[in-house]
PDB file of N, CA and C in Angstrom:
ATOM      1  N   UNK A   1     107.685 103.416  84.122  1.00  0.00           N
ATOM      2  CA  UNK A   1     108.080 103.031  85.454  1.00  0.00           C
ATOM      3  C   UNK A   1     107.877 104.222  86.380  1.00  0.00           C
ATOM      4  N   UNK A   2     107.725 103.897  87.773  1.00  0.00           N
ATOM      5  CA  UNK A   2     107.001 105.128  88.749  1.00  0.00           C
ATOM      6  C   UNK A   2     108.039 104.840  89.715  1.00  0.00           C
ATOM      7  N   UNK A   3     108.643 105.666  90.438  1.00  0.00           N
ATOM      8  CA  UNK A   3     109.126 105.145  91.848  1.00  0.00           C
ATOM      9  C   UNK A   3     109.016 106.058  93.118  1.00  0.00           C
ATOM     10  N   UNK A   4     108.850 105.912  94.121  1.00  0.00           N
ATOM     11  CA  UNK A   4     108.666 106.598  95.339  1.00  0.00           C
ATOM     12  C   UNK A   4     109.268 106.183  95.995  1.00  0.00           C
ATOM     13  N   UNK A   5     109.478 106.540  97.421  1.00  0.00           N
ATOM     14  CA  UNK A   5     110.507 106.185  97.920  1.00  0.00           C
ATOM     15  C   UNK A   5     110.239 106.373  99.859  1.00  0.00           C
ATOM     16  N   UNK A   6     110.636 105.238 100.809  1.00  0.00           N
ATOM     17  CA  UNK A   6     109.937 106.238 101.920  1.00  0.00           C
ATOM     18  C   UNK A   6     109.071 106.897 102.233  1.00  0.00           C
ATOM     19  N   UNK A   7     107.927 106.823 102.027  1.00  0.00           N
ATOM     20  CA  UNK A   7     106.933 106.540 102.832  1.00  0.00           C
ATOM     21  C   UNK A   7     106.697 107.003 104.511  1.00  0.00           C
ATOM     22  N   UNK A   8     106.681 107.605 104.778  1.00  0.00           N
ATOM     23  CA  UNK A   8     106.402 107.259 106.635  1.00  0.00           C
ATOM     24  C   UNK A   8     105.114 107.967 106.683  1.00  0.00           C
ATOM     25  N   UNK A   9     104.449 107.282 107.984  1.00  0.00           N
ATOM     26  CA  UNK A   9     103.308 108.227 108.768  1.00  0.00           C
ATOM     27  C   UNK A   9     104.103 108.284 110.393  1.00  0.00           C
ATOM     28  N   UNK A  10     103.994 109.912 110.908  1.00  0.00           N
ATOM     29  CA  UNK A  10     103.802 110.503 112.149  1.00  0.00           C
ATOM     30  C   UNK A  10     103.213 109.405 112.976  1.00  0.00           C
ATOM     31  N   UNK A  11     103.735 109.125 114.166  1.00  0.00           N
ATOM     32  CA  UNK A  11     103.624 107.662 115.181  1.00  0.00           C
ATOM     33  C   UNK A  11     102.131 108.237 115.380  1.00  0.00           C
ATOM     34  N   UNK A  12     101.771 109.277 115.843  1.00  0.00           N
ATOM     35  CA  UNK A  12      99.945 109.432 115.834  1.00  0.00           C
ATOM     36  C   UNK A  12      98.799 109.157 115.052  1.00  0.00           C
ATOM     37  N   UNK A  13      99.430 108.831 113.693  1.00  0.00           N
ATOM     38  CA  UNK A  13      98.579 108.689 112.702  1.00  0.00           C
ATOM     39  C   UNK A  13      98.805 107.113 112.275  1.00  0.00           C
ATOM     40  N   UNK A  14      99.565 106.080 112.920  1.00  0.00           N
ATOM     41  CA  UNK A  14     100.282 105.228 112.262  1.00  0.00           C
ATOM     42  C   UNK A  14      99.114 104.102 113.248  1.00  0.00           C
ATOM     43  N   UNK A  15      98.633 102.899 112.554  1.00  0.00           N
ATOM     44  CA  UNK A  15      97.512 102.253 113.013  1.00  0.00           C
ATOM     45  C   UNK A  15      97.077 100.969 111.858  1.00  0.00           C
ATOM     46  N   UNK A  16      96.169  99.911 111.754  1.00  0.00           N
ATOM     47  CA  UNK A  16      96.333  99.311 110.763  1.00  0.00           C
ATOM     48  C   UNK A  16      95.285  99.879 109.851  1.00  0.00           C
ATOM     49  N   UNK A  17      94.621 100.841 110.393  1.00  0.00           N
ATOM     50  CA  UNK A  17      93.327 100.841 109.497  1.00  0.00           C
ATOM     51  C   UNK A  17      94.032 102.516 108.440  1.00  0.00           C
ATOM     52  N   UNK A  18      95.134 103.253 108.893  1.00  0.00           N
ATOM     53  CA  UNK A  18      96.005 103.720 108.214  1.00  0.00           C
ATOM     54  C   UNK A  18      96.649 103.168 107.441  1.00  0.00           C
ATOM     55  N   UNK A  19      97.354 102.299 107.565  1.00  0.00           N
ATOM     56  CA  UNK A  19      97.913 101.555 106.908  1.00  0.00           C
ATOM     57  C   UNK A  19      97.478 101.065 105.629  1.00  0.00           C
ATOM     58  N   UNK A  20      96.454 100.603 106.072  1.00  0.00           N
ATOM     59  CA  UNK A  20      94.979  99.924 105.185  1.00  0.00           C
ATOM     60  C   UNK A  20      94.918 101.149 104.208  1.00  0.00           C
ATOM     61  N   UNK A  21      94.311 101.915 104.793  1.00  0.00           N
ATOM     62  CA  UNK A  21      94.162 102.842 103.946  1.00  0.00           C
ATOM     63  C   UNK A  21      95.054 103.373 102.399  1.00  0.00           C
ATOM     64  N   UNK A  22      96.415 103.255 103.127  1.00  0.00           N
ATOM     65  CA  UNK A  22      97.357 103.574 102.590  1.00  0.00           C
ATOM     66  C   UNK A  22      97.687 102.887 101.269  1.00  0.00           C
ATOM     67  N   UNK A  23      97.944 101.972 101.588  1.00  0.00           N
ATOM     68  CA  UNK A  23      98.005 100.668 101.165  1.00  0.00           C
ATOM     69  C   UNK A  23      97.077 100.706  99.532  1.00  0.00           C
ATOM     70  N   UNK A  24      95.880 100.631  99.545  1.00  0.00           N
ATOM     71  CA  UNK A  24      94.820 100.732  98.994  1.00  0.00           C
ATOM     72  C   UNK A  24      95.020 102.369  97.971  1.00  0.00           C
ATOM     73  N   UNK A  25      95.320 103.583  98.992  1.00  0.00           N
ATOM     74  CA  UNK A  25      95.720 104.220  97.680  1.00  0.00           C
ATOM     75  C   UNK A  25      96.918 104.230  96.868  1.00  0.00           C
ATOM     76  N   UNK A  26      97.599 103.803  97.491  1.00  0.00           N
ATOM     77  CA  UNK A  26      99.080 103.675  96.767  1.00  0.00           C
ATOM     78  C   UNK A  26      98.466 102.953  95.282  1.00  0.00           C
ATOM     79  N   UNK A  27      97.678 101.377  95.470  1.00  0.00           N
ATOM     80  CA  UNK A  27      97.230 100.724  94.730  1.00  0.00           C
ATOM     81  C   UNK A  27      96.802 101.946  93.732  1.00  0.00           C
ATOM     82  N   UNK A  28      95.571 102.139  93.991  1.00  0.00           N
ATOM     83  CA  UNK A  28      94.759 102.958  93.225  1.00  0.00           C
ATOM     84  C   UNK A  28      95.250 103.790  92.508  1.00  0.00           C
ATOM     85  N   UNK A  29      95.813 104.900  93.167  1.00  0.00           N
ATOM     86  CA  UNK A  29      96.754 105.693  92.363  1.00  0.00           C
ATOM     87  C   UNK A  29      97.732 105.345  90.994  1.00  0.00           C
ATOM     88  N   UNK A  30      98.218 104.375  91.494  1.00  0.00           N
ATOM     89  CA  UNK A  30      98.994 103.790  90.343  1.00  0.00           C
ATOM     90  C   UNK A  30      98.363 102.881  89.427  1.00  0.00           C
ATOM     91  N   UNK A  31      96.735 102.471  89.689  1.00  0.00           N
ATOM     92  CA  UNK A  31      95.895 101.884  88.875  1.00  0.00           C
ATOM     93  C   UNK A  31      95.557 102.749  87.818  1.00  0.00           C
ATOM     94  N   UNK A  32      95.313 104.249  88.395  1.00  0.00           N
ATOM     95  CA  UNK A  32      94.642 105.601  87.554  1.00  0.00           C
ATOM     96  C   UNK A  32      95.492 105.996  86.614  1.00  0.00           C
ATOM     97  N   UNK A  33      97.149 105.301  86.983  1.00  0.00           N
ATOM     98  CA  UNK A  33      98.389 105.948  86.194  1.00  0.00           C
ATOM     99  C   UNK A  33      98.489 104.853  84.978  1.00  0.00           C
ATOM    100  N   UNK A  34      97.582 103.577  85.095  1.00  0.00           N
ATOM    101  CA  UNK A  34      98.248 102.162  84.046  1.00  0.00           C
ATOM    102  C   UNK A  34      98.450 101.453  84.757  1.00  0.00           C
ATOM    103  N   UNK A  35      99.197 101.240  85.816  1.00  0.00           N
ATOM    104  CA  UNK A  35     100.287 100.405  86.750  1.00  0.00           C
ATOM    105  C   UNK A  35      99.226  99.443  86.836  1.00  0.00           C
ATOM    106  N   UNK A  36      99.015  98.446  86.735  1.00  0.00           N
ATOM    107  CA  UNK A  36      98.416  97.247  87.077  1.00  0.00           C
ATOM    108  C   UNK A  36      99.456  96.007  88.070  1.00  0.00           C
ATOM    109  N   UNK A  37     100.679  95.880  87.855  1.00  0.00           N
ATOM    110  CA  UNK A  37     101.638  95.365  88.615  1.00  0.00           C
ATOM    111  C   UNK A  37     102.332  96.349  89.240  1.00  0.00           C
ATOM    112  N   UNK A  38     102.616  96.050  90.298  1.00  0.00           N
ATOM    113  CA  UNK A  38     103.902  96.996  91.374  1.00  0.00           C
ATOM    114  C   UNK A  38     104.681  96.098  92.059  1.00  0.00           C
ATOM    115  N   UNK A  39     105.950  96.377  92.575  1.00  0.00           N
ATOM    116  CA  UNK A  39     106.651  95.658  93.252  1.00  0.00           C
ATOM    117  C   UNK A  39     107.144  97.068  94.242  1.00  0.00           C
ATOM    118  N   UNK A  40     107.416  96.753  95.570  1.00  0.00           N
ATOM    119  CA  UNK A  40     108.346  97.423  96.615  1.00  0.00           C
ATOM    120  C   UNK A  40     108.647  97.171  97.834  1.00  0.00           C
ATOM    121  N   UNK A  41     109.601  97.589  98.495  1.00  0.00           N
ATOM    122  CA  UNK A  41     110.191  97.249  99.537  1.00  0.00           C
ATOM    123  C   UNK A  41     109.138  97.676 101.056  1.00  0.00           C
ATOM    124  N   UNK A  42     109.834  96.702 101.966  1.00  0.00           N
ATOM    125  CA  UNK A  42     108.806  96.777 103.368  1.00  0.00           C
ATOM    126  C   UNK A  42     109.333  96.243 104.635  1.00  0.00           C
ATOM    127  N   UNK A  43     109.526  96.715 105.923  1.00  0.00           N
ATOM    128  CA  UNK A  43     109.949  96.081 106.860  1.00  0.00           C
ATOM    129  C   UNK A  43     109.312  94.135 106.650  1.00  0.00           C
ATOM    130  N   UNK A  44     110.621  93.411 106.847  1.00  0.00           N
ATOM    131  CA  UNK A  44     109.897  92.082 107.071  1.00  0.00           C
ATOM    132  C   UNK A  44     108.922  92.231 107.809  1.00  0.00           C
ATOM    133  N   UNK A  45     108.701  92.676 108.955  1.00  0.00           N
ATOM    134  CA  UNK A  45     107.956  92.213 110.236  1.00  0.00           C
ATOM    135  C   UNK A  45     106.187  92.854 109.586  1.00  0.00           C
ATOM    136  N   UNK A  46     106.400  93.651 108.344  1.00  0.00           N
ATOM    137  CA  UNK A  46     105.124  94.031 108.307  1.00  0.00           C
ATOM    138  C   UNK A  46     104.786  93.347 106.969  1.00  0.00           C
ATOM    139  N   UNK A  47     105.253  92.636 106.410  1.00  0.00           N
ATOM    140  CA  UNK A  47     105.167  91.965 104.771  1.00  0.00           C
ATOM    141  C   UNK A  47     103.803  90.796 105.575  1.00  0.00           C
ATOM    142  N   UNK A  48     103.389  90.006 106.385  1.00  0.00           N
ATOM    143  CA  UNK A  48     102.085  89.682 106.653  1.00  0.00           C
ATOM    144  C   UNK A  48     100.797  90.352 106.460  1.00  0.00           C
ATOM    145  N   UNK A  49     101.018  91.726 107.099  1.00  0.00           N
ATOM    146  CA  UNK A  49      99.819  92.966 106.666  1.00  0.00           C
ATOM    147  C   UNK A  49      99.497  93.177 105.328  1.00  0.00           C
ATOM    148  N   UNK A  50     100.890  93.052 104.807  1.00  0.00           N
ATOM    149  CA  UNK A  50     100.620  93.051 103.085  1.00  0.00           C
ATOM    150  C   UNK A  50      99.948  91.972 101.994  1.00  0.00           C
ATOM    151  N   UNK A  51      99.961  90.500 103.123  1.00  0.00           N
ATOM    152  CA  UNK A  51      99.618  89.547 102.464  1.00  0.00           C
ATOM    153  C   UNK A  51      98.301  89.309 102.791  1.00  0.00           C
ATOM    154  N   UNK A  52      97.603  90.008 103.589  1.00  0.00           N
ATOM    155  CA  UNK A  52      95.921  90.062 103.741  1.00  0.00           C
ATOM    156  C   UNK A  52      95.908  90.886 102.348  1.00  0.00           C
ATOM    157  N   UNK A  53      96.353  91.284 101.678  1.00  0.00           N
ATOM    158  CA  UNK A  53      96.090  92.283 100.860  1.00  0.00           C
ATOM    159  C   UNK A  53      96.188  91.732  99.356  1.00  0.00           C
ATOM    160  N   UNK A  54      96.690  90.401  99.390  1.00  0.00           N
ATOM    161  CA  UNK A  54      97.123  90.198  98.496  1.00  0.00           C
ATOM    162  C   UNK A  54      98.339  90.324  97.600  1.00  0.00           C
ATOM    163  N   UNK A  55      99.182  90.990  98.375  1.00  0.00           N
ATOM    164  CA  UNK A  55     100.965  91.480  98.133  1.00  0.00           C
ATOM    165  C   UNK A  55     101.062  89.655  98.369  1.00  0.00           C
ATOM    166  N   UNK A  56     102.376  89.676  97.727  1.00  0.00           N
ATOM    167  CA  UNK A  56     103.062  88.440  97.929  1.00  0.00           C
ATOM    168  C   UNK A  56     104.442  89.188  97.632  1.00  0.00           C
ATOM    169  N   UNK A  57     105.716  88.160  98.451  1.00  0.00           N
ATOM    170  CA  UNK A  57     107.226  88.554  98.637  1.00  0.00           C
ATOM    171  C   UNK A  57     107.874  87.305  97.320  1.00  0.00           C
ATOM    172  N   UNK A  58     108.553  88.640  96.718  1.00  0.00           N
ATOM    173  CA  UNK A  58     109.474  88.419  95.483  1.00  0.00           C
ATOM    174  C   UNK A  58     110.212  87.665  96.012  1.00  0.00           C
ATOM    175  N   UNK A  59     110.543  86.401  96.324  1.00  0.00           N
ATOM    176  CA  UNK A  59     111.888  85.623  96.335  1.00  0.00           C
ATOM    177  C   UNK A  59     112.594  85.634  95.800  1.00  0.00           C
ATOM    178  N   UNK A  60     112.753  86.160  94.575  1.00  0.00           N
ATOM    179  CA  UNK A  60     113.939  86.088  93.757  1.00  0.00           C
ATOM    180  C   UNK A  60     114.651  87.319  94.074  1.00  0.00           C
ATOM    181  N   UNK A  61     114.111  87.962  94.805  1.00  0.00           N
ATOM    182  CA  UNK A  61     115.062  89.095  94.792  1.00  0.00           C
ATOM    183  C   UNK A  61     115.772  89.312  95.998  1.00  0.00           C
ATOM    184  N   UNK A  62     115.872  88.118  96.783  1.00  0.00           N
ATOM    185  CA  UNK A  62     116.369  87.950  97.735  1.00  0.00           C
ATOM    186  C   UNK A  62     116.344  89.300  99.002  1.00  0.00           C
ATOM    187  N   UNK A  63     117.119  88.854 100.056  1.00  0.00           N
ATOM    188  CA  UNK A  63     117.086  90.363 100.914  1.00  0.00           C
ATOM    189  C   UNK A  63     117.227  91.536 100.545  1.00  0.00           C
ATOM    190  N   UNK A  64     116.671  92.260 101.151  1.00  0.00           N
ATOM    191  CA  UNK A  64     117.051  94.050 100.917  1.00  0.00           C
ATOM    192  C   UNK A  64     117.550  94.424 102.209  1.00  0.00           C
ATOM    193  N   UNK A  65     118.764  95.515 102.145  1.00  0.00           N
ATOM    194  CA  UNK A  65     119.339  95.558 103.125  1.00  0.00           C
ATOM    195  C   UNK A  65     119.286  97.325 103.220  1.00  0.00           C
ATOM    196  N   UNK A  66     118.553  97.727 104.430  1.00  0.00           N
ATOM    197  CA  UNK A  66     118.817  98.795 104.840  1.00  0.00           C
ATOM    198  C   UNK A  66     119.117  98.895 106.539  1.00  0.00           C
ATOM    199  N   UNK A  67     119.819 100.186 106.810  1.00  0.00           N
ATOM    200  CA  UNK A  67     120.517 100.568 108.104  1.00  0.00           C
ATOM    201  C   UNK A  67     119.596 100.023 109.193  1.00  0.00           C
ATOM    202  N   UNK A  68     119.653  99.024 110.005  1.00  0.00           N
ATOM    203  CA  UNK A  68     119.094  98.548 110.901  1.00  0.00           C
ATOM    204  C   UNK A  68     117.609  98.075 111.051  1.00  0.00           C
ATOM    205  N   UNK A  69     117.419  97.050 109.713  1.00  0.00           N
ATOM    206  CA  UNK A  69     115.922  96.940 109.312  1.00  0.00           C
ATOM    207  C   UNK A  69     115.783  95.888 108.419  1.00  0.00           C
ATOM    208  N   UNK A  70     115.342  94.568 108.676  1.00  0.00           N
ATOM    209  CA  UNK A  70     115.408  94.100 107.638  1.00  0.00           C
ATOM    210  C   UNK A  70     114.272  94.085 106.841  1.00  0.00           C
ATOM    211  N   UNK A  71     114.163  93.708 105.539  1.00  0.00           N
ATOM    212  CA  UNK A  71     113.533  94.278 104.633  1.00  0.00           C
ATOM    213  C   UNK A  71     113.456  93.230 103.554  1.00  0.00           C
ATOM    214  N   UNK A  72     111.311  93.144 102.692  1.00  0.00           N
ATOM    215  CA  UNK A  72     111.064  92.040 102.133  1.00  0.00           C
ATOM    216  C   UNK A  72     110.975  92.875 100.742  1.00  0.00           C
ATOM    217  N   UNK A  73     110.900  92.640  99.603  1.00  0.00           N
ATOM    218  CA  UNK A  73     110.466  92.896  98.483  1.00  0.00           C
ATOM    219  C   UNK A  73     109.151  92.210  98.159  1.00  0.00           C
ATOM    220  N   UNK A  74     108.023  93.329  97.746  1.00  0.00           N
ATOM    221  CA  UNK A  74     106.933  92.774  97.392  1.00  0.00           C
ATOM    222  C   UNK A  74     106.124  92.875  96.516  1.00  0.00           C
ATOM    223  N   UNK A  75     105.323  91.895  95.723  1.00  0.00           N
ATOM    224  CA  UNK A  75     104.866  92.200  94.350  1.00  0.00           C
ATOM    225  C   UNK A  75     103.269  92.097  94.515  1.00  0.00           C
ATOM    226  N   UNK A  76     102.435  92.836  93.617  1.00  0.00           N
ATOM    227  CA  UNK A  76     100.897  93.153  93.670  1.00  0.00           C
ATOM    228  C   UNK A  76     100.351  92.979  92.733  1.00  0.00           C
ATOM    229  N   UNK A  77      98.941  92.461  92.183  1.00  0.00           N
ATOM    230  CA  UNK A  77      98.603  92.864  90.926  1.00  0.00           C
ATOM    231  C   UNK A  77      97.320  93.316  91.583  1.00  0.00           C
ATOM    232  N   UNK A  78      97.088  94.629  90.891  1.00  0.00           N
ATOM    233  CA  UNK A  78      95.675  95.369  91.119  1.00  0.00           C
ATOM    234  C   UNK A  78      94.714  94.426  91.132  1.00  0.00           C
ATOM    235  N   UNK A  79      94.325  93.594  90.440  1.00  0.00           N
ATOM    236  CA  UNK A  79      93.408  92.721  90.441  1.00  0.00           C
ATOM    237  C   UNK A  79      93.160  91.657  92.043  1.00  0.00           C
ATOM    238  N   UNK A  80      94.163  91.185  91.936  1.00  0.00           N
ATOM    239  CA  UNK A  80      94.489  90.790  93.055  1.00  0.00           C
ATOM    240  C   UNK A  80      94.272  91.255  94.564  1.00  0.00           C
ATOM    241  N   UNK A  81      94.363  92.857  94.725  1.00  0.00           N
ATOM    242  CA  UNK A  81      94.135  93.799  95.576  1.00  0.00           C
ATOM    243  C   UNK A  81      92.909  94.252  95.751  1.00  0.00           C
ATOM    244  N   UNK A  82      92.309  94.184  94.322  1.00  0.00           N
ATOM    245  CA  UNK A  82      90.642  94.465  95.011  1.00  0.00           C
ATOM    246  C   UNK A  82      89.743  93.416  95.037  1.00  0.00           C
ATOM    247  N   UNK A  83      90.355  92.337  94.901  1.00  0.00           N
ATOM    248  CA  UNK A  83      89.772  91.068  95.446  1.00  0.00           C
ATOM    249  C   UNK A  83      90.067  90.909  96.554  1.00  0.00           C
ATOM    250  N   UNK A  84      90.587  91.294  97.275  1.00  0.00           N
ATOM    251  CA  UNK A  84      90.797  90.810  98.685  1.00  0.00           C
ATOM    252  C   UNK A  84      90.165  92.009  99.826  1.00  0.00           C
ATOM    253  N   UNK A  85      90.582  93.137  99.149  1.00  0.00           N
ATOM    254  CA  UNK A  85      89.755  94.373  99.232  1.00  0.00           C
ATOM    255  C   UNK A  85      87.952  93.837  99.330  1.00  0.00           C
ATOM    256  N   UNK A  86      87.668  93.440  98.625  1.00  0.00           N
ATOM    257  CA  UNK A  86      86.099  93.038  98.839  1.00  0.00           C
ATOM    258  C   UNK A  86      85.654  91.970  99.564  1.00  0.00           C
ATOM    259  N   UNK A  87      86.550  91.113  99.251  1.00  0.00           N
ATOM    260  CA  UNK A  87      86.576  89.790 100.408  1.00  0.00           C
ATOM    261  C   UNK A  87      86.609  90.176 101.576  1.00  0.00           C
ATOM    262  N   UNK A  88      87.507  90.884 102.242  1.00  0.00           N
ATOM    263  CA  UNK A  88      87.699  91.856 103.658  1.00  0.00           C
ATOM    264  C   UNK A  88      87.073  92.673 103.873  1.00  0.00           C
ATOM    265  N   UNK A  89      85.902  92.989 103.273  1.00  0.00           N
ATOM    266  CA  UNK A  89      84.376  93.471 103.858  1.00  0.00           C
ATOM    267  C   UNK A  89      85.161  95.991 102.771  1.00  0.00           C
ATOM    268  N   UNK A  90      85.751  95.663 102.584  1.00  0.00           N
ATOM    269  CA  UNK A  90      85.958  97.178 102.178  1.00  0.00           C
ATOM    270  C   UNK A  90      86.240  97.663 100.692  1.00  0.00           C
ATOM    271  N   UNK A  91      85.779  98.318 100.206  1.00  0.00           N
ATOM    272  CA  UNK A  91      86.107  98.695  98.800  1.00  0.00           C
ATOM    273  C   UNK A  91      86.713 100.207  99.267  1.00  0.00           C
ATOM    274  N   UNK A  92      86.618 100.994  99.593  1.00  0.00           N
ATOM    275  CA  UNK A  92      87.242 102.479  99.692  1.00  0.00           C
ATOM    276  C   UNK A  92      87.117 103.373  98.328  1.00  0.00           C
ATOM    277  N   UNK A  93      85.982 102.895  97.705  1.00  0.00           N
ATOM    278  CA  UNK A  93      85.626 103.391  96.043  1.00  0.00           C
ATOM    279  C   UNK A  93      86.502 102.961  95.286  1.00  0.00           C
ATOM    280  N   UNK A  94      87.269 101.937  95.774  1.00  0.00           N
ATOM    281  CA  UNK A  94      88.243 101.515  94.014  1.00  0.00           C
ATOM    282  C   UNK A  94      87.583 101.091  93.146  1.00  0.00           C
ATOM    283  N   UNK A  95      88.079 101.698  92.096  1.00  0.00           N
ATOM    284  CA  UNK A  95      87.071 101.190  90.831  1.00  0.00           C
ATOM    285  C   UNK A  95      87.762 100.199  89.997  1.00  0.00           C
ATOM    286  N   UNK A  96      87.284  99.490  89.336  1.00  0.00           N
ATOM    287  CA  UNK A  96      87.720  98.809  88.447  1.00  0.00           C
ATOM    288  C   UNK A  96      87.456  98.894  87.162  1.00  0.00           C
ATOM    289  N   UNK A  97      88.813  98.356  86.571  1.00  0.00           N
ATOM    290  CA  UNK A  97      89.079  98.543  85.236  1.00  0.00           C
ATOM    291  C   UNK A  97      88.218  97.741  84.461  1.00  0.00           C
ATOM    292  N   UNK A  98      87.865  97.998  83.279  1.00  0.00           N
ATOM    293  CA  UNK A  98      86.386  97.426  82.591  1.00  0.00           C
ATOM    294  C   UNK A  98      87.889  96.522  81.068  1.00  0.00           C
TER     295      UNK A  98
END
């Protein structure tokens, strides 16, 4: 199991194609580690951005509650991510597992 925690980008650097970016290595990274499934937390209002991506929201795990924010739980499978990744015109060199 891996966990991180918080996340932020500097409001100058913060954009969707950052995001994107982001997004994509988080994936990767934890592809290079084994991780083929991930689950984690995300402002509701941005859990759509995640679902171009192929993230989908854990229902079972009902709300997450932090200080003035509400918040989705969300689950990934690498596979899943670079399919949509290629469908959406970008690979960013992820490689895939053979």
């Amino acid at each position: 199991m891996i966990e991180a925690s918080r996340f932020c980008m500097a409001p100058e650097h913060r954009g969707l194609r950052t995001a994107w970016e982001f997004a994509l290595a988080m994936t990767e990274t934890l592809f290079s580690l084994g991780v083929e499934h991930g689950l984690f937390g995300c402002f509701t209002a941005h859990a759509a951005f995640y679902k171009l991506l192929e993230f989908r929201p854990l229902n079972s795990a009902g709300d997450l509650h932090y200080p003035g924010a509400a918040c989705s739980c969300m689950t990934y499978a690498y596979k899943e991510v670079l399919a949509a990744t290629n469908r959406l015109g970008t690979t960013r060199g992820i490689r895939q597992r053979n």
